[in-house]
Each structure stands twice: as structure tokens, then as C-alpha cells.
Protein backbone atom coordinates (compact mmCIF):
# COMPACT_ATOMS: atom_id res chain seq x y z
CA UNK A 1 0.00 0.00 0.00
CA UNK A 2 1.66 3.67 -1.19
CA UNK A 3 1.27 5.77 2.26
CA UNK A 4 1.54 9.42 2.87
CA UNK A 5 5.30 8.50 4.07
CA UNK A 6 5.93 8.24 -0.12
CA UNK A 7 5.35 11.95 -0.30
CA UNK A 8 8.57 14.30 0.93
CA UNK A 9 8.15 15.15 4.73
CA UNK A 10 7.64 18.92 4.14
CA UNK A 11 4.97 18.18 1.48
CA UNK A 12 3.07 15.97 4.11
CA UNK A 13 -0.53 17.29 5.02
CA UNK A 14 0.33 16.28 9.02
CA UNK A 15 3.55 17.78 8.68
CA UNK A 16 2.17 21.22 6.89
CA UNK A 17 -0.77 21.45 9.19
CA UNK A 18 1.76 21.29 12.71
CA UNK A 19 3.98 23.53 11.40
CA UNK A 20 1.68 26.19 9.48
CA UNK A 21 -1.75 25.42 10.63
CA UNK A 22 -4.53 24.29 8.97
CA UNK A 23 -5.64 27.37 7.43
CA UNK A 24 -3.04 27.02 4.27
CA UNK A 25 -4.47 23.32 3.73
CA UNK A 26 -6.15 22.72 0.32
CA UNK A 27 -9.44 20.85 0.64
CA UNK A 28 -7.93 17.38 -0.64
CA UNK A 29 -4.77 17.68 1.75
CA UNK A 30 -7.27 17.94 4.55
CA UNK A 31 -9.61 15.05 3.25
CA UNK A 32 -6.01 13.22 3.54
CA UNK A 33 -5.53 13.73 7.13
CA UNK A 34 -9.10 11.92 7.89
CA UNK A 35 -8.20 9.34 5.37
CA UNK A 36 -5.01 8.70 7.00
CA UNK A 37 -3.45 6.22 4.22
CA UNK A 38 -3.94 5.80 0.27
CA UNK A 39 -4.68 3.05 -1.84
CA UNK A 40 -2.72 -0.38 -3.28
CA UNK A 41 -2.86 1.99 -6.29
CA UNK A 42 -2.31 4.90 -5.16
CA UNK A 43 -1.39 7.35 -2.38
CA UNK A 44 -3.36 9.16 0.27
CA UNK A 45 -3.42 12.48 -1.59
CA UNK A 46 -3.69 11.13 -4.77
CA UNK A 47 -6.93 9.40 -3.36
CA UNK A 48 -8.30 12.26 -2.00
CA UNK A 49 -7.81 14.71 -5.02
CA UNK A 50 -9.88 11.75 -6.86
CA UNK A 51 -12.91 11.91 -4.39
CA UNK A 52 -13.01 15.65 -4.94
CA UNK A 53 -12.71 15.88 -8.79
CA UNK A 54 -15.69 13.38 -8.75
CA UNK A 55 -17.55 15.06 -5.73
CA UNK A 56 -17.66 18.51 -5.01
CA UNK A 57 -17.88 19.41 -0.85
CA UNK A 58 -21.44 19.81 -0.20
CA UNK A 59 -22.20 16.62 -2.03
CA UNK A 60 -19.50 14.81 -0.76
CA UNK A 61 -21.01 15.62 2.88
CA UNK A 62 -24.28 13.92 2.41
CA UNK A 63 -22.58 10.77 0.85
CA UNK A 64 -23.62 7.52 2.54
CA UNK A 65 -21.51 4.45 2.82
CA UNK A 66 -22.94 2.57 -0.30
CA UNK A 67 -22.20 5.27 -2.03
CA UNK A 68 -18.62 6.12 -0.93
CA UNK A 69 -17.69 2.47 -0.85
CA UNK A 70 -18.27 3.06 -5.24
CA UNK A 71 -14.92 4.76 -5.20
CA UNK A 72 -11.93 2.13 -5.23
CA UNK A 73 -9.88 2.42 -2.60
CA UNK A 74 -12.56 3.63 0.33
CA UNK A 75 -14.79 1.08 2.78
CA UNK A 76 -15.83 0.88 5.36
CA UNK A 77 -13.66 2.60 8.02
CA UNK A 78 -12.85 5.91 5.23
CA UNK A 79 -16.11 6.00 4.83
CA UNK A 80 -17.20 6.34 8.44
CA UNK A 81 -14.43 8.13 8.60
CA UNK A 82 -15.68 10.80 5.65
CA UNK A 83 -19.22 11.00 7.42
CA UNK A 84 -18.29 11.31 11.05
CA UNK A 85 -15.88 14.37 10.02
CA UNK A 86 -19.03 16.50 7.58
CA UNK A 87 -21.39 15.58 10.61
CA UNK A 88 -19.22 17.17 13.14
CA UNK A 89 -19.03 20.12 11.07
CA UNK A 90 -22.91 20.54 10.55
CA UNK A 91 -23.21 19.87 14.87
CA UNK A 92 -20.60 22.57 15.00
CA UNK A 93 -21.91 25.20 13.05
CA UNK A 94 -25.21 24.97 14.82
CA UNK A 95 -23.24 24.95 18.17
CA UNK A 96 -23.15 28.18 20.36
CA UNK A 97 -22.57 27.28 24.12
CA UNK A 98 -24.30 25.02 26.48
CA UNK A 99 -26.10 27.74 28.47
CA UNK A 100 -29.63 28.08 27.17
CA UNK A 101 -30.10 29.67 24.37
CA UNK A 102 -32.16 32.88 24.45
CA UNK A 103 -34.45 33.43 21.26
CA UNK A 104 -35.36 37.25 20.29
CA UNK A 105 -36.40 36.35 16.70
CA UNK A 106 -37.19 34.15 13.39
CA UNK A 107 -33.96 34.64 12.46
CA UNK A 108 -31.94 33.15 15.58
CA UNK A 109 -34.45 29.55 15.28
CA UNK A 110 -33.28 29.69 10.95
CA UNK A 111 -29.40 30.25 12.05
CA UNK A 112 -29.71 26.95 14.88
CA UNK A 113 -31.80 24.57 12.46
CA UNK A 114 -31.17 25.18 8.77
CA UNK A 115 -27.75 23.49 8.89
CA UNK A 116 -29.57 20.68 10.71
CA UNK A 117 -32.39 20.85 8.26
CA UNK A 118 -31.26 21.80 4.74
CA UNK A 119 -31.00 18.85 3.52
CA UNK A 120 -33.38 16.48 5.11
CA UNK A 121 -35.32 14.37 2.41
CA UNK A 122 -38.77 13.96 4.27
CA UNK A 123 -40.42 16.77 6.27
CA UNK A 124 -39.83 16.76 9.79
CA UNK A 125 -42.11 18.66 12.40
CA UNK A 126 -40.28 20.11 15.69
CA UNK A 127 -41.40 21.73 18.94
CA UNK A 128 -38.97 23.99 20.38
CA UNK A 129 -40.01 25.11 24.10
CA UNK A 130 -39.21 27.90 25.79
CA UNK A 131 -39.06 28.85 29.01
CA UNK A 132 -40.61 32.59 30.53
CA UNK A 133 -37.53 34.64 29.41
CA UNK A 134 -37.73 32.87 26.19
CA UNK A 135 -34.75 30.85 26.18
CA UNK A 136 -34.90 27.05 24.87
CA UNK A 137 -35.24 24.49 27.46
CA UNK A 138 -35.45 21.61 24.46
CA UNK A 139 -36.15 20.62 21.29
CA UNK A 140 -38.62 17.50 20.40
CA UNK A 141 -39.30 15.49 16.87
CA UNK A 142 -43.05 15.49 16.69
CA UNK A 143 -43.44 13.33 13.58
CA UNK A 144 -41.49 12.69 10.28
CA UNK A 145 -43.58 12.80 6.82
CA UNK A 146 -45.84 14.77 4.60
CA UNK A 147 -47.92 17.53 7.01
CA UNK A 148 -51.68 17.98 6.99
CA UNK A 149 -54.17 19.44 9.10
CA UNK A 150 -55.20 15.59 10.02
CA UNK A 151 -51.88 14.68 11.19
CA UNK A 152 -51.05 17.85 13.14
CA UNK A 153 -52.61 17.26 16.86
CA UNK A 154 -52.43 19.62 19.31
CA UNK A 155 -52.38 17.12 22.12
CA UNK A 156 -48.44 15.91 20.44
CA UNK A 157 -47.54 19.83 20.13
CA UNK A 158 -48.58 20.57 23.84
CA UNK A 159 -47.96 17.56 25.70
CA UNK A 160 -44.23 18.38 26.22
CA UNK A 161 -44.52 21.74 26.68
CA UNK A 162 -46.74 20.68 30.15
CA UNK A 163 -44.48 18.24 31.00
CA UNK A 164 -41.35 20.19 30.80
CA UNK A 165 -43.36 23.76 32.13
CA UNK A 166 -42.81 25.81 29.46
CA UNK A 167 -44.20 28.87 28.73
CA UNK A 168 -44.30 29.09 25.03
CA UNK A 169 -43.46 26.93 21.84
CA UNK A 170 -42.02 27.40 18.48
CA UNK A 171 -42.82 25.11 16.00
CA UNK A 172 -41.23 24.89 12.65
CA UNK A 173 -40.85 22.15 10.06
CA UNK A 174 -38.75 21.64 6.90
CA UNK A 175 -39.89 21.67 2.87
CA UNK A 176 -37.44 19.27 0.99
CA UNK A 177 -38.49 20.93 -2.10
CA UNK A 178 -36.67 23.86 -0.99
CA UNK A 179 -38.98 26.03 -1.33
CA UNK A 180 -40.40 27.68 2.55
CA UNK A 181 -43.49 29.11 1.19
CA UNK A 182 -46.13 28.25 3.38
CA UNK A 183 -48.87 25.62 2.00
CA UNK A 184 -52.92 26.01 2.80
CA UNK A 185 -52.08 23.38 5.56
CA UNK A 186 -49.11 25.45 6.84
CA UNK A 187 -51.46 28.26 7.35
CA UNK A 188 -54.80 26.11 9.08
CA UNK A 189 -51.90 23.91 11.13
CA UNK A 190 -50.74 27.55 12.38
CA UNK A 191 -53.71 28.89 12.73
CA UNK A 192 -55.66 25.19 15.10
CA UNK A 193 -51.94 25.91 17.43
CA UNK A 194 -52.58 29.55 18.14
CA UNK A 195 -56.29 28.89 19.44
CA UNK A 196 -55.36 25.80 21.42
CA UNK A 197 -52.31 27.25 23.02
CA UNK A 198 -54.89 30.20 24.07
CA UNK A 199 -56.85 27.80 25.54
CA UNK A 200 -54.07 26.31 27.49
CA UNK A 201 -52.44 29.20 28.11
CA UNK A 202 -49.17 28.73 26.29
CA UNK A 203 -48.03 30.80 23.59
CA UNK A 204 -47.39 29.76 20.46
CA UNK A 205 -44.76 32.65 19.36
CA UNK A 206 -43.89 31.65 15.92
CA UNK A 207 -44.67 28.65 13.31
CA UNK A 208 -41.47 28.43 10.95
CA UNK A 209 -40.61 27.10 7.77
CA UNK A 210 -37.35 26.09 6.63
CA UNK A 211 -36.45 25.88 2.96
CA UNK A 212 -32.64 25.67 1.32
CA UNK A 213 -31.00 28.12 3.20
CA UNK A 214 -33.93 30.80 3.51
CA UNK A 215 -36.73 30.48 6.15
CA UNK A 216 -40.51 31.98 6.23
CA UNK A 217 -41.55 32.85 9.78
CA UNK A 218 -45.93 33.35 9.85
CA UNK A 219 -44.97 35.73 12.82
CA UNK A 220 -43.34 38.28 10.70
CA UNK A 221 -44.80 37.46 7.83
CA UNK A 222 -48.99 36.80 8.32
CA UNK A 223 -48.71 38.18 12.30
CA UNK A 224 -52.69 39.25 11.82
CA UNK A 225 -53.25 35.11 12.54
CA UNK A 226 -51.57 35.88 16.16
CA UNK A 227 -54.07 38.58 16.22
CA UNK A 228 -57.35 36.64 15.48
């Protein structure tokens, strides 16, 4: 097996990374590093510079081991290897500390959930729950699949929000199409929350959709159904 050893020492991604950080790597030097060793054909680098002329980043991130097992030279271990590294990256960009996080608008739910959300292939339905000064005290999967009104219960939306005592909820939900215009359902499902958390006396502040990389919050955009 050709190793990263083949290449000279100064050249070596390990080597160039210690001494100059990681900063001056090239993408395919640091896709070496996680790969850690090359092929019986070729070497680590050369590998890597192959996955990336075939795969650009963002789709090379959402690669699943079937697929990356295609390429000669990865299995199973590179390609855990490949995923674990892009799924720390999406948990870190969507990390800020591990105090509670305090919401003030739309736009701070869209920064924390479109990396986790962008590219989901089936629609996914979350409660986030607040507590009085509006800061989350967690985050719940309500159900996974196409939304309608008939789906959408109140009693799933509201349940943990009692359990937990929380004082308001934010729900939001992904469109795999992209798009985060809001659907007739979007709009009754939004509308059926904001009378029943009346009722129980917990607010729903916001109902929010995310599409790729842009978000549609009913609060800032229809706020006359928070008025009804």
C-alpha cells in the first residue's frame, strides 16, 4: 500500500498542518488527514484529489456508505471516517454554548436549524419550548412525513410543553423541495396551534418554515393570525 510516508516530509498534510496550521491546507490535503493512508494503487493524496474531482464538498457531505464504498480504494472505516468528520461540522456550526439559548427572533431559530435541516429528504415537524424569558429548554421530533391538518394534533404539540413547564413553543418544520413558502395546511396547522395554546395558556410565538437556506416565519410574515 503507497502511504503518505511516499510523499517528501515537508509536502506531508500532518507535517504542513503542525507547522503552518490548517488554514493554508487545500481541501484534498485535509480530506487526507481523515483518510489517513492511500490506496494499493495509489497514495493518500492522490486518493483524495480523486474523491473531490468526482464530488464537489457539499455533495461529498451527504454521501452515505454505499455510495462512498463506489470509489476504489474507500470502505468501510474511510467512509465512516468521511461521514463522522461533515457531521461534526454541521453539529458545529449549529453549536453556540451550552447555556440556554435565548431566542429574540425568526432569524436566531433559521441560524440553529437550517444546517440541521437543509437537507433532510422527508419533512420533519419540531417543537422547540421555551421557558418565561424565552430561552430554549429543548427541542422534540413530533413526527417525520408529509404535514396535513389531520396529522397535526395539538395534544403531540402541547404535551411536552406541560411536561417540561414551558411557557411558550415554536414550531417549525422543513420543505425538501426547498422552497419555505407556506402551503394552505401550513397556514390552518398555524392557525388550530394559536387557538389551542390560548386555551391552554401557552403561547405559540412563531410557526417556521425552513427551505434551502432561507426560512418563512408566519410571525413576521402573516402576524394578523396571532391577532385573530
Amino acid at each position: 500500500m503507497i502511504s503518505v510516508k511516499d510523499i517528501i516530509k515537508d509536502d506531508r498534510p500532518r507535517e504542513k498542518l503542525i507547522k503552518h496550521g490548517q488554514e493554508i491546507l487545500t481541501n484534498s490535503e485535509l480530506l487526507a488527514i481523515i483518510l489517513g493512508k492511500g490506496s494499493k494503487k495509489e497514495n493518500v493524496l492522490e486518493l483524495s484529489n480523486k474523491i473531490l474531482k468526482n464530488y464537489n464538498l457539499e455533495n461529498l457531505s451527504h454521501l452515505k456508505v454505499p455510495d462512498l464504498k463506489k470509489i476504489f480504494g474507500i470502505g468501510d472505516a474511510k467512509s465512516c471516517q468521511i461521514i463522522a468528520c461533515f457531521e461534526l461540522g454541521r453539529r458545529a456550526s449549529s453549536f453556540t454554548s451550552e447555556k440556554r439559548i435565548k431566542v429574540n427572533s425568526a432569524e436566531d431559530i433559521a441560524k440553529l436549524f437550517i444546517p440541521k435541516m437543509l437537507h433532510l429528504k422527508k419533512e420533519y415537524f419540531k417543537g422547540i419550548y421555551l421557558d418565561s424569558r424565552r430561552r430554549i429548554i429543548k427541542e422534540e421530533t413530533i413526527f417525520i412525513g408529509s404535514i396535513d391538518v389531520s396529522i397535526v394534533h395539538p395534544r403531540e404539540i402541547f404535551e411536552p410543553a406541560i411536561r417540561n413547564g414551558c411557557t411558550a413553543v415554536i414550531v417549525l418544520h422543513n420543505h425538501p423541495s426547498g422552497s419555505s413558502a407556506p402551503s394552505e395546511d401550513d397556514i390552518e396547522i398555524t392557525s388550530q396551534l394559536i387557538k389551542s395554546g390560548r386555551i391552554l395558556g401557552i403561547e405559540i410565538l412563531d410557526h417556521i418554515i425552513i427551505g434551502r437556506n432561507e426560512f418563512y416565519s408566519f410571525r413576521e410574515s402573516d402576524s394578523k393570525l396571532f391577532c385573530e
